[in-house]
N, C-alpha and C. Protein backbone atom coordinates (compact mmCIF):
# COMPACT_ATOMS: atom_id res chain seq x y z
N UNK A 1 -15.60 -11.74 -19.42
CA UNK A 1 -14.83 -12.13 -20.59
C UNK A 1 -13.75 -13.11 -20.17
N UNK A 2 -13.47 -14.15 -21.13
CA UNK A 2 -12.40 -15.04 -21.10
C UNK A 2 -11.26 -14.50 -21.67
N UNK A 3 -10.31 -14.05 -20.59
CA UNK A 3 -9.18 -13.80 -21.68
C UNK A 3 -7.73 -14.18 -20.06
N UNK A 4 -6.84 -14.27 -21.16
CA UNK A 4 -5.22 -14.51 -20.06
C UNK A 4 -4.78 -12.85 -19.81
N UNK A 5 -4.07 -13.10 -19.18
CA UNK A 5 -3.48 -11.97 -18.21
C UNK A 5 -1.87 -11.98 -18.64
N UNK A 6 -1.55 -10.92 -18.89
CA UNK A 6 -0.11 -10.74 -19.58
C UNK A 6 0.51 -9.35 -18.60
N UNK A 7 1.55 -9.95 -17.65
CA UNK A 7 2.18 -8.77 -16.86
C UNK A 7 2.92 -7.44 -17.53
N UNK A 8 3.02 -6.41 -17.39
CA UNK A 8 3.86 -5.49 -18.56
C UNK A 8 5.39 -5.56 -18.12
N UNK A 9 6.08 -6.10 -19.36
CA UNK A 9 7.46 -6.70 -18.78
C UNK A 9 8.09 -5.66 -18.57
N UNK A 10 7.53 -4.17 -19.70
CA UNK A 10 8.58 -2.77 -19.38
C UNK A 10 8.73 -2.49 -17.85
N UNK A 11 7.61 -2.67 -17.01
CA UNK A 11 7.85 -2.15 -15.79
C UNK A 11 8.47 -3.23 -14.85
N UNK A 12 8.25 -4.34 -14.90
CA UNK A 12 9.46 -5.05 -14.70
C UNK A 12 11.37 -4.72 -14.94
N UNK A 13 11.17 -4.45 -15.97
CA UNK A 13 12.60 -4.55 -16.29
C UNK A 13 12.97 -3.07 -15.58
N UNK A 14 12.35 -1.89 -15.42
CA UNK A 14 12.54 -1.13 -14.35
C UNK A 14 13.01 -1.44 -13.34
N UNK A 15 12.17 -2.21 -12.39
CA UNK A 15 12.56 -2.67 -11.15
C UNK A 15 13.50 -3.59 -11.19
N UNK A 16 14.39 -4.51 -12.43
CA UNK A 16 15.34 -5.15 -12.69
C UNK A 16 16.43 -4.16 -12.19
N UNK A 17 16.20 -3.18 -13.14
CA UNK A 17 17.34 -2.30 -13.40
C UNK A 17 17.77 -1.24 -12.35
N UNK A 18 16.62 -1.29 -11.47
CA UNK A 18 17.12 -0.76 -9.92
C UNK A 18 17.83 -1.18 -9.38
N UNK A 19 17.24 -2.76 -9.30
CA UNK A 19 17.89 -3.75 -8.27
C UNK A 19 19.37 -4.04 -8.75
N UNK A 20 19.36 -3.83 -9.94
CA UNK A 20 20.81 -4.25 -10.61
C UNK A 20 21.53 -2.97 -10.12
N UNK A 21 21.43 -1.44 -11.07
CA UNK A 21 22.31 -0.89 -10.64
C UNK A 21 22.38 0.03 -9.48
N UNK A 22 21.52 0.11 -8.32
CA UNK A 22 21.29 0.70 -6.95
C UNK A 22 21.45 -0.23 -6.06
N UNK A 23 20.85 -1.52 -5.97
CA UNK A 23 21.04 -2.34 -5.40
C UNK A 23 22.20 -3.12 -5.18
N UNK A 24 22.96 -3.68 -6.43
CA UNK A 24 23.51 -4.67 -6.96
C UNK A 24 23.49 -6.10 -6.69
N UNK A 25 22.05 -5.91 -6.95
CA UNK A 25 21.89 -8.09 -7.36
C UNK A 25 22.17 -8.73 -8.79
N UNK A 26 23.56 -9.78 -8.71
CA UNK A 26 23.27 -9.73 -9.78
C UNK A 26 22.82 -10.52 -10.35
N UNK A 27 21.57 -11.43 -9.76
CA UNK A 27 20.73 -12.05 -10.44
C UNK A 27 19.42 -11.06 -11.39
N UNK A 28 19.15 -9.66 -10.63
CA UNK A 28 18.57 -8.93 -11.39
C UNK A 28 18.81 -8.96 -12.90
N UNK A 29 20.34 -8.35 -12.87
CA UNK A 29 21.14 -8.26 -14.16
C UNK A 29 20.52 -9.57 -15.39
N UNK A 30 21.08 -10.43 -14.50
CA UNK A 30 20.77 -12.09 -15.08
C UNK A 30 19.09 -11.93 -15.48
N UNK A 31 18.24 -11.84 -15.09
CA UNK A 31 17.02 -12.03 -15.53
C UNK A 31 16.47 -10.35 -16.45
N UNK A 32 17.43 -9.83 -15.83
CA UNK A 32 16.55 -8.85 -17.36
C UNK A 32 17.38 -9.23 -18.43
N UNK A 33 18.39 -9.18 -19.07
CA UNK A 33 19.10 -10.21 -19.89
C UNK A 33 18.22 -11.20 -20.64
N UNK A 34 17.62 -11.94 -20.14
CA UNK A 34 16.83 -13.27 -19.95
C UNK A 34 15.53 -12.62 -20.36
N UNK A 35 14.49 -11.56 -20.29
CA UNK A 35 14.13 -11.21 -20.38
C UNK A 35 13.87 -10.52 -22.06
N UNK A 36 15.06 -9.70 -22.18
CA UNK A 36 15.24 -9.44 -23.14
C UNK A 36 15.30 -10.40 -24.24
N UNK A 37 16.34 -11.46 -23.65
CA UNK A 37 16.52 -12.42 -24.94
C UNK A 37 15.57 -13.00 -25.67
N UNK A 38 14.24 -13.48 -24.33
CA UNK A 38 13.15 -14.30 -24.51
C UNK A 38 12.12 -13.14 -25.59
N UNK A 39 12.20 -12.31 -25.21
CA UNK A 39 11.55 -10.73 -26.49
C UNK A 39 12.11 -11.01 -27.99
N UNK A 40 13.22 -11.07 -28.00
CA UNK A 40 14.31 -10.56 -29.40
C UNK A 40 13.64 -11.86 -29.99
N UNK A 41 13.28 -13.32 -29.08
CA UNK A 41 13.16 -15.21 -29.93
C UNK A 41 11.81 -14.51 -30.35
N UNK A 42 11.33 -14.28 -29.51
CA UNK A 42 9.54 -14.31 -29.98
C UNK A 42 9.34 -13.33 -31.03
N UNK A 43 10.06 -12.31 -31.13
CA UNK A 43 9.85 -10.95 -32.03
C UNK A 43 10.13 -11.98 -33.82
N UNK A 44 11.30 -12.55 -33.58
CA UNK A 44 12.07 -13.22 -34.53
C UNK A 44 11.04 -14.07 -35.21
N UNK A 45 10.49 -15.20 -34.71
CA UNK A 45 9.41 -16.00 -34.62
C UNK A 45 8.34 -15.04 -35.31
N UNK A 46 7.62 -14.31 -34.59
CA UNK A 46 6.62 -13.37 -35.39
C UNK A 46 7.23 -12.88 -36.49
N UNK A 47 8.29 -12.74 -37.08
CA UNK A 47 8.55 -12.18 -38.59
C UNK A 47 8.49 -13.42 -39.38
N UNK A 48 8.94 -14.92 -39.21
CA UNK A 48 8.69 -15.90 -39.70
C UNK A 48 7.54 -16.48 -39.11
N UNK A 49 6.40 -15.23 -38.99
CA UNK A 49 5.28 -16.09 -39.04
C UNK A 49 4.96 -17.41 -38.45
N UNK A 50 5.58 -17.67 -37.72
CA UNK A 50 5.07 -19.21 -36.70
C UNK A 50 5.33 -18.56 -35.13
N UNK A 51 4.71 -19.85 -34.48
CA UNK A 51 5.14 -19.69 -33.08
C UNK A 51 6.06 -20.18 -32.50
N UNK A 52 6.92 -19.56 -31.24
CA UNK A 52 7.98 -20.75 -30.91
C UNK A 52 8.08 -22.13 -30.61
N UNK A 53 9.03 -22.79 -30.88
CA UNK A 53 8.88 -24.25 -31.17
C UNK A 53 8.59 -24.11 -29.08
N UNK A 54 7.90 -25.69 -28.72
CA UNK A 54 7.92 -25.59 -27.61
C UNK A 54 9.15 -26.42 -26.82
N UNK A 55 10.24 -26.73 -27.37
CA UNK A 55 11.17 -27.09 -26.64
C UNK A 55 12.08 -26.09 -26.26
N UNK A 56 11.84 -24.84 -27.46
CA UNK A 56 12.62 -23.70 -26.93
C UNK A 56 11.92 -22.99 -25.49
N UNK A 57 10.68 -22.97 -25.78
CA UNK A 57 9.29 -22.43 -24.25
C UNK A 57 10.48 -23.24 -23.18
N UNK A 58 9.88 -24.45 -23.10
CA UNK A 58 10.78 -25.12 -22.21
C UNK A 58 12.24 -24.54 -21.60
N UNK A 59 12.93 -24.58 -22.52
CA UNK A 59 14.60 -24.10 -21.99
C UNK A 59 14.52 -22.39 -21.90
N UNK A 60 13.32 -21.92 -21.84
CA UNK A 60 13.42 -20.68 -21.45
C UNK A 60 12.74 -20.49 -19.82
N UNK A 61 12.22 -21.60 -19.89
CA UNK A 61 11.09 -21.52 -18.64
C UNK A 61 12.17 -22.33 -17.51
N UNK A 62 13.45 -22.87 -18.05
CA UNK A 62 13.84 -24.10 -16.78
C UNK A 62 15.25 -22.54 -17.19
N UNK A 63 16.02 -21.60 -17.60
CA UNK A 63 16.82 -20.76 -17.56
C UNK A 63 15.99 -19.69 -16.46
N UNK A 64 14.61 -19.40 -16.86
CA UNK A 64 13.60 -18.77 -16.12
C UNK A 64 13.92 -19.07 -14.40
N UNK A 65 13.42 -20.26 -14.40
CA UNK A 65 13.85 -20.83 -12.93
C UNK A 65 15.00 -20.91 -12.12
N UNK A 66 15.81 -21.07 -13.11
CA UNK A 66 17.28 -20.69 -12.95
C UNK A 66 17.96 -19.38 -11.75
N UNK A 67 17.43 -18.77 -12.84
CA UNK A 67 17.88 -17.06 -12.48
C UNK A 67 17.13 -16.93 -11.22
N UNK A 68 15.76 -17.37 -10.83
CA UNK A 68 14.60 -17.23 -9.81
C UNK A 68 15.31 -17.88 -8.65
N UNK A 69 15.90 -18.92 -8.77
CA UNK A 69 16.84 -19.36 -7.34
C UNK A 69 18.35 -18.97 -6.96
N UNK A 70 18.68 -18.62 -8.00
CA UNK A 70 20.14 -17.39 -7.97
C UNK A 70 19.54 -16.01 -7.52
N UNK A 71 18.46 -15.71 -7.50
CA UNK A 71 18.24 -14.84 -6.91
C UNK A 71 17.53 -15.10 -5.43
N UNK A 72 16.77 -15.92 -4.81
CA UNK A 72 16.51 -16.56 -4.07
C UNK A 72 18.02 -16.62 -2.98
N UNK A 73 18.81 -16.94 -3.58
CA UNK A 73 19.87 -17.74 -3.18
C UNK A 73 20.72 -16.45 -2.47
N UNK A 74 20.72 -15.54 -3.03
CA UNK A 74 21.43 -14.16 -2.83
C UNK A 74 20.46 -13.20 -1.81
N UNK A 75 18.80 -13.40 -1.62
CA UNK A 75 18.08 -12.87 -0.95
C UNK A 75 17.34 -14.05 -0.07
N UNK A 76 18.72 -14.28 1.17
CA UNK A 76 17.88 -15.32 1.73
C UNK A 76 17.40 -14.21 2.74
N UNK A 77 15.97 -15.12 3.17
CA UNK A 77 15.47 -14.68 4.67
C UNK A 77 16.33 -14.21 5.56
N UNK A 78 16.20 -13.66 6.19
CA UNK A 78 17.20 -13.84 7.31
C UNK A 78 16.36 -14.26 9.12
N UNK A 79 17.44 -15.50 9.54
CA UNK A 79 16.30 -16.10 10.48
C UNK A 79 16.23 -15.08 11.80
N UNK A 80 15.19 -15.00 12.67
CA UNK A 80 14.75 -13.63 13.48
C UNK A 80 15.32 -14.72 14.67
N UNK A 81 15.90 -13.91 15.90
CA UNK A 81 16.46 -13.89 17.20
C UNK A 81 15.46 -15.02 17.80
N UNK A 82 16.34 -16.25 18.09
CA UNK A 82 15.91 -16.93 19.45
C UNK A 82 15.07 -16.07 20.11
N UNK A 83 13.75 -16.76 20.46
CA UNK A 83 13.11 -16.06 21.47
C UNK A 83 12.12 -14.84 20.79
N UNK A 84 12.64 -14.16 19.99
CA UNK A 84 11.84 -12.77 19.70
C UNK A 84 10.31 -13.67 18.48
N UNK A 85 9.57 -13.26 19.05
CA UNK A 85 8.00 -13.40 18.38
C UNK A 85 7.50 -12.20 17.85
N UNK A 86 7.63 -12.36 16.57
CA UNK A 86 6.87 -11.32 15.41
C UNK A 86 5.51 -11.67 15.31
N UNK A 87 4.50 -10.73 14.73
CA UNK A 87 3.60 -11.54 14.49
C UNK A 87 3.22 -10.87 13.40
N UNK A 88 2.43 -11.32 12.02
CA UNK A 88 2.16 -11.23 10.60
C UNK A 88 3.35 -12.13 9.66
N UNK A 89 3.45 -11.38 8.92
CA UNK A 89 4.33 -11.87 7.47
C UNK A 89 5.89 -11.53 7.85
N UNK A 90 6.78 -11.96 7.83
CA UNK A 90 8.06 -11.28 8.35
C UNK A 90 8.15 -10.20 6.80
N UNK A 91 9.09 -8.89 7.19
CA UNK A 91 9.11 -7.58 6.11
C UNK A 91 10.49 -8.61 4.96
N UNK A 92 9.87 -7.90 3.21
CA UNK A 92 10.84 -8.48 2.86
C UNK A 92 11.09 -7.32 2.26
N UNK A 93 12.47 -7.47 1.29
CA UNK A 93 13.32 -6.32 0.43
C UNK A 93 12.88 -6.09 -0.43
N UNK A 94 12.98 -5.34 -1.73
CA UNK A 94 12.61 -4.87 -2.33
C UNK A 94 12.69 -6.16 -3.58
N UNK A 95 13.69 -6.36 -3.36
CA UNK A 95 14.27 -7.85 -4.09
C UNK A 95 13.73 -8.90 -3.91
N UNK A 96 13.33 -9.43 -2.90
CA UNK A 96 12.87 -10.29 -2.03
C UNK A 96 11.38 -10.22 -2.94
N UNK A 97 10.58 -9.03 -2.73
CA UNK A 97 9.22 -8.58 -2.68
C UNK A 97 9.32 -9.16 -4.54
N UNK A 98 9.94 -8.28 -4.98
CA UNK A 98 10.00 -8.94 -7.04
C UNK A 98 10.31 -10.49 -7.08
N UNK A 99 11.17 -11.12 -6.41
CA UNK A 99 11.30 -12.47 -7.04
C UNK A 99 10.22 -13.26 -6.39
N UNK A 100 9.68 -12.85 -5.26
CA UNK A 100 8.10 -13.74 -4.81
C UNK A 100 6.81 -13.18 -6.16
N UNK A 101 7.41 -12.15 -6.30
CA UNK A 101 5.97 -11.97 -7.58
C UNK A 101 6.44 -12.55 -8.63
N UNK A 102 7.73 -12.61 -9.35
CA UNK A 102 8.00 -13.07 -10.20
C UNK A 102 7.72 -14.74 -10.46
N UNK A 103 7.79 -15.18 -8.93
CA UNK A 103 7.44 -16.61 -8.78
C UNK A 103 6.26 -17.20 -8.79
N UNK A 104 5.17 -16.09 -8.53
CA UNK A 104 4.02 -16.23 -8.04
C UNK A 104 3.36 -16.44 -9.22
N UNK A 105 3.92 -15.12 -9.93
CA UNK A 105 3.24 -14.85 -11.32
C UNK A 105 3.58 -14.95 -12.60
N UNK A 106 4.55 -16.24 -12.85
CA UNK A 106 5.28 -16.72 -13.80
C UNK A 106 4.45 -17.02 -15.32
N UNK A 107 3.52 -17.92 -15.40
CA UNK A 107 2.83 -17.76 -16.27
C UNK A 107 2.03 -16.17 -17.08
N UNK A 108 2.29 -15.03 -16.01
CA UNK A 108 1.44 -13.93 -16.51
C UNK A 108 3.11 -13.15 -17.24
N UNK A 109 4.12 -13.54 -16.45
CA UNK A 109 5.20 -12.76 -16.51
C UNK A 109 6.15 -13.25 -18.19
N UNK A 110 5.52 -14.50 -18.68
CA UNK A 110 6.02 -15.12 -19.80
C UNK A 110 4.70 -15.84 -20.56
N UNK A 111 3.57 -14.85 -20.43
CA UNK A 111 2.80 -14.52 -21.16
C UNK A 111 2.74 -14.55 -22.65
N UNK A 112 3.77 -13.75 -22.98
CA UNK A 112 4.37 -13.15 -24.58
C UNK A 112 5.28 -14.28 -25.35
N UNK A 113 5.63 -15.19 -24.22
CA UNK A 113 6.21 -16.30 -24.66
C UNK A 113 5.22 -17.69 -25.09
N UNK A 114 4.47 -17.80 -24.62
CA UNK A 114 3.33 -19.33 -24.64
C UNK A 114 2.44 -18.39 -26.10
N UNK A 115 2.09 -17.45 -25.74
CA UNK A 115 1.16 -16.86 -27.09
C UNK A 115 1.55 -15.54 -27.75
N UNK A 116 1.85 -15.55 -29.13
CA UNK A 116 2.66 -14.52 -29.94
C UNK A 116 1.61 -13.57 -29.79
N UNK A 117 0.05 -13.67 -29.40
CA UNK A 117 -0.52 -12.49 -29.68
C UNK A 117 -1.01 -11.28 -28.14
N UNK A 118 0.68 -11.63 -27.12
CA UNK A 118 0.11 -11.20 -25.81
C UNK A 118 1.51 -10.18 -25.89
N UNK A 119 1.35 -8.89 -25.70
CA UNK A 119 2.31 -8.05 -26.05
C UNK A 119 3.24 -8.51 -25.14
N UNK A 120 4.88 -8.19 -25.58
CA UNK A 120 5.69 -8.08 -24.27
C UNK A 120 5.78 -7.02 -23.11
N UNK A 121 4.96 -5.83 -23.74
CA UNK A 121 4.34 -4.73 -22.30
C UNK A 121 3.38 -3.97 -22.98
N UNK A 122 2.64 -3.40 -22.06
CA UNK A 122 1.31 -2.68 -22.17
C UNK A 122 1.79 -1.02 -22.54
N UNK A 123 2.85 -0.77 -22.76
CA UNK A 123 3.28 0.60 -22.76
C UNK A 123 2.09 1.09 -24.22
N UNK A 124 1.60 1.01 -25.21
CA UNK A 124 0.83 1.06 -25.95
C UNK A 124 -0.66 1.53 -25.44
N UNK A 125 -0.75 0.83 -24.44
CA UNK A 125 -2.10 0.70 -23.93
C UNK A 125 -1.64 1.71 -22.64
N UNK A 126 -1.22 2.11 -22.19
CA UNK A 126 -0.89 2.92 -21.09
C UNK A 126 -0.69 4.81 -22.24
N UNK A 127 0.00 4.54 -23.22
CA UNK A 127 -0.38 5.55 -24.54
C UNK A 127 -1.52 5.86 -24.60
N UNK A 128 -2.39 4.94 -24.88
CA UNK A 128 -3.45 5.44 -25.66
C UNK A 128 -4.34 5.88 -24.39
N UNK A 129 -4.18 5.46 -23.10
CA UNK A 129 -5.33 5.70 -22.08
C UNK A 129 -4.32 7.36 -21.49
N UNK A 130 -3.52 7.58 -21.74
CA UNK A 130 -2.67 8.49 -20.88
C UNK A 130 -3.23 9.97 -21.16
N UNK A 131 -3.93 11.02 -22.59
CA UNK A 131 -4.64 11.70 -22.95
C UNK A 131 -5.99 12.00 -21.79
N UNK A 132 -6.60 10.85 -21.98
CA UNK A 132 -8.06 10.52 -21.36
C UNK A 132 -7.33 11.16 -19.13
N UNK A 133 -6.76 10.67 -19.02
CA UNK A 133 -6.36 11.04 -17.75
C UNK A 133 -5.58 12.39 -17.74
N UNK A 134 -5.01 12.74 -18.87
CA UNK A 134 -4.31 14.29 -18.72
C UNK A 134 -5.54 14.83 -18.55
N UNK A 135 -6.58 14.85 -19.46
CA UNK A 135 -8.01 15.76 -19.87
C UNK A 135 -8.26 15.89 -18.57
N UNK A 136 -8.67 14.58 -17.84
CA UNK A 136 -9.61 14.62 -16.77
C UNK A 136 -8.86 15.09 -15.32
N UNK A 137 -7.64 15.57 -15.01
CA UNK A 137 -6.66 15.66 -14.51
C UNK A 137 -7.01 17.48 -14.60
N UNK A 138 -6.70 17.88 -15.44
CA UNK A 138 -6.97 19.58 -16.08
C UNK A 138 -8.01 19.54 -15.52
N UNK A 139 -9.13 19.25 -16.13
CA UNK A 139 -10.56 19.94 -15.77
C UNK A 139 -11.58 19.07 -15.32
N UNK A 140 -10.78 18.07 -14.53
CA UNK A 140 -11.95 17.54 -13.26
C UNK A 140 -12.41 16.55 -13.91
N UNK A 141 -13.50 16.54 -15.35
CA UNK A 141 -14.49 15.93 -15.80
C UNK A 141 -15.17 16.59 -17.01
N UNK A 142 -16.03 15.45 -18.02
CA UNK A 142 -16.29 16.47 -19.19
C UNK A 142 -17.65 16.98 -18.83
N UNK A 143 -17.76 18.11 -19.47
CA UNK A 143 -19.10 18.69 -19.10
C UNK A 143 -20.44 18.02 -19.49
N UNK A 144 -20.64 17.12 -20.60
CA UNK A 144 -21.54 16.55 -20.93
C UNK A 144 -20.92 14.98 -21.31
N UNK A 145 -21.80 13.94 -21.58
CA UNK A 145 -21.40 12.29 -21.71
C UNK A 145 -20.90 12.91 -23.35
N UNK A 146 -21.91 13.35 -24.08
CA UNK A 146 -21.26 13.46 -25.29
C UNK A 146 -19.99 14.21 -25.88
N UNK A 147 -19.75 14.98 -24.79
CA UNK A 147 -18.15 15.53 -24.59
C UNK A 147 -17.16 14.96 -24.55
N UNK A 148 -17.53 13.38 -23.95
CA UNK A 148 -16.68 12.86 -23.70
C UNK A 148 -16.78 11.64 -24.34
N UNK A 149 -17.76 11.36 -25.14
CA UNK A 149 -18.19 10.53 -26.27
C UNK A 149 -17.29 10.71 -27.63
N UNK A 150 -17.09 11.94 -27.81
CA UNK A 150 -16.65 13.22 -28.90
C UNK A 150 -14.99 12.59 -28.94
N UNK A 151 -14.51 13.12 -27.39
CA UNK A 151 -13.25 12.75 -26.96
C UNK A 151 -12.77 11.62 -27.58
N UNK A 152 -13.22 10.63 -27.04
CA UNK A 152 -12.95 9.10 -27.00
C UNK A 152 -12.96 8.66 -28.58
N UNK A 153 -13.72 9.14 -29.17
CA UNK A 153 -13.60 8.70 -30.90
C UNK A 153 -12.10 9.57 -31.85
N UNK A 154 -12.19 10.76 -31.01
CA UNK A 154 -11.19 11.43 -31.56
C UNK A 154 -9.58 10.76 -31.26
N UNK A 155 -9.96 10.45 -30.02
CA UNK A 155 -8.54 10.19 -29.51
C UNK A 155 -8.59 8.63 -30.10
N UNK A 156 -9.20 8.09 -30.21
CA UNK A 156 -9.27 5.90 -31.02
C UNK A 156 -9.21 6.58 -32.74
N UNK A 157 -9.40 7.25 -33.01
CA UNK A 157 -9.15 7.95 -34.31
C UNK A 157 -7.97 7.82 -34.73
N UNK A 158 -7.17 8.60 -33.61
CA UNK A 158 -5.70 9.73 -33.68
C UNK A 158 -4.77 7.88 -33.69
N UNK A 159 -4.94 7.37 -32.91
CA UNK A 159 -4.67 5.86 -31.94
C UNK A 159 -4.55 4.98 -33.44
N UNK A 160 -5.06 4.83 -34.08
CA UNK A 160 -5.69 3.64 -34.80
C UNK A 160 -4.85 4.46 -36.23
N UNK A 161 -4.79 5.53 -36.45
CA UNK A 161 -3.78 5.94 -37.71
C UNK A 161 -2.45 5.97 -36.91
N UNK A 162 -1.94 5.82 -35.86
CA UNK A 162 -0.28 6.14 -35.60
C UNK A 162 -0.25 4.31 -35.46
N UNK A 163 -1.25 3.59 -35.35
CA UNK A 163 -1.02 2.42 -35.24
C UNK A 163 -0.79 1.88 -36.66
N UNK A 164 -1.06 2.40 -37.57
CA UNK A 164 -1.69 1.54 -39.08
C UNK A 164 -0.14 2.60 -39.66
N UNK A 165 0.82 3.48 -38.75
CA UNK A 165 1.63 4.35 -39.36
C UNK A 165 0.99 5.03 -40.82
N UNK A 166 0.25 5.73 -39.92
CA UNK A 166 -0.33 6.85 -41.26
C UNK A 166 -0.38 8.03 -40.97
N UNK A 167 -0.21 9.05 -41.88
CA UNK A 167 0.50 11.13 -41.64
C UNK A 167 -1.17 10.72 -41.14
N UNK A 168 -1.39 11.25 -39.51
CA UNK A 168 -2.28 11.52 -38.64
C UNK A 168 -3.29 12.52 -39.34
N UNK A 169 -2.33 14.06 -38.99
CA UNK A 169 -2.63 15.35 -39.93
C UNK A 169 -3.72 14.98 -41.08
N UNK A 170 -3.11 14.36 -42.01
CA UNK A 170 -3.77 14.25 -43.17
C UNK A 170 -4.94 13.29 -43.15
N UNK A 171 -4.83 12.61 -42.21
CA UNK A 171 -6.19 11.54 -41.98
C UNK A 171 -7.16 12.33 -41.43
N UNK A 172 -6.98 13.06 -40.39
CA UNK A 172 -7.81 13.93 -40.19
C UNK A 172 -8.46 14.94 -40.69
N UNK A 173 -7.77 15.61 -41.88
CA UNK A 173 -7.89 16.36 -43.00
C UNK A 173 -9.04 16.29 -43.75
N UNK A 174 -8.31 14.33 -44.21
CA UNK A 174 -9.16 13.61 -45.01
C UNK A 174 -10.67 13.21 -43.95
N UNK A 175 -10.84 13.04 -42.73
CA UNK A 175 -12.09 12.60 -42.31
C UNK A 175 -12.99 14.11 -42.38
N UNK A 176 -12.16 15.33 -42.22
CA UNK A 176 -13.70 16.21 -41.47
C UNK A 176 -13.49 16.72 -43.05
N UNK A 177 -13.19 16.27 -44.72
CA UNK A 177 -13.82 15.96 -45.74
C UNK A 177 -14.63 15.19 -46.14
N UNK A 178 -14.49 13.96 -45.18
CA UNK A 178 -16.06 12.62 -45.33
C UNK A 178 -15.21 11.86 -45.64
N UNK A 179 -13.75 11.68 -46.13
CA UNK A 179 -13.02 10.54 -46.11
C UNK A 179 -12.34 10.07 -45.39
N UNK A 180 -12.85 9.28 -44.62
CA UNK A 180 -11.61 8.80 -42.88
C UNK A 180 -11.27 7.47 -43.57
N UNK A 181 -10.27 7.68 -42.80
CA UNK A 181 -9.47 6.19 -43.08
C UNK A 181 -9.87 4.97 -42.14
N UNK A 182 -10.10 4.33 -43.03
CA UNK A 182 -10.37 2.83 -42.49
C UNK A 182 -9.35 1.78 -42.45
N UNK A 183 -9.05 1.40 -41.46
CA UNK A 183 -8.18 0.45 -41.16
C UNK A 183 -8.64 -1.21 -42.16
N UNK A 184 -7.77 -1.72 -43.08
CA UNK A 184 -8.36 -2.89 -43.14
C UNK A 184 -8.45 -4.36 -42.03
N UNK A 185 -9.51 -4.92 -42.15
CA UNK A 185 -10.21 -5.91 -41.31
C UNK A 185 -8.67 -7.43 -41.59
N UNK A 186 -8.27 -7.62 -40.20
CA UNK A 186 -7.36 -8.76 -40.08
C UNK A 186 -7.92 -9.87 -40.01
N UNK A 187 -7.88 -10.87 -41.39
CA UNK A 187 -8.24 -12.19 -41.34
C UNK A 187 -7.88 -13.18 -40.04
């Protein structure tokens, strides 16, 4: 399948918020900030129905870069002893280790920004799969494919009415009467 890759910014902003208040970098601070803000434009944008203009993309992507060498700048290398020979990758910080991914993986990490239809985190999708791993966690595995056929409709059932915000309870009520709720089809 053709599709883009969108990083989950919630768990990012975790490791922001380490580095900020355990650590204290405060370029961390600075880019979850930045982070946030770039969420609140795009959220805004999706209620007026358009996408962001791209000069705003721009001045988010060169503030983006910004913060990436203020943090850079605060986690320099540090150069190894005349004479002493390491050999591999020299070890980096924890800080160090996030702003090389953050650099690496910039386009996946402002994802939610270039296209309104790429969430700003997967926490949704980490929901709906989190059941399926409690089950299989308890009792190993289902006893038959259709056990777990059974499962999987019940639980995209349960998924698909808390998504459409509908009394669950009563949808279910209404299906094992013959009336399930159908989501309508998005033009």
């Amino acid at each position: 399948m053709q599709c883009a890759h969108g990083l989950c910014n919630a768990h990012l902003l975790r490791e922001l918020t380490f580095l900020h208040e355990v650590v204290h970098q405060k370029w961390a601070k600075r880019m979850l900030e930045l982070l946030l803000r770039m969420h609140r434009s795009v959220a805004a944008c999706r209620v007026r129905a358009g996408p962001s203009a791209a000069p705003q993309r721009i001045a988010w992507g060169k503030k983006y870069q910004a913060v990436l060498r203020a943090g850079f700048a605060e986690n320099r290398q540090p150069k190894p002893p005349s004479g002493a020979r390491r050999r591999g990758r020299p070890k980096h910080t924890k800080a160090q280790n996030l702003l090389l991914r953050l650099r690496r993986h910039e386009r996946s990490v402002l994802a939610f920004l270039h296209d309104c239809q790429v969430p700003f985190s997967n926490n949704q999708a980490e929901q709906d799969l989190r059941m399926m791993k409690v089950q299989q966690k308890i009792s190993g595995a289902f006893r038959t494919l259709e056990g777990a056929r059974t499962f999987a409709r019940i639980r995209a059932y349960v998924s698909t009415a808390r998504k459409n915000q509908r009394e669950v309870f009563e949808d279910i009520v209404a299906a094992l009467a013959g009336r399930p709720f159908m989501p309508s089809v998005a033009a």
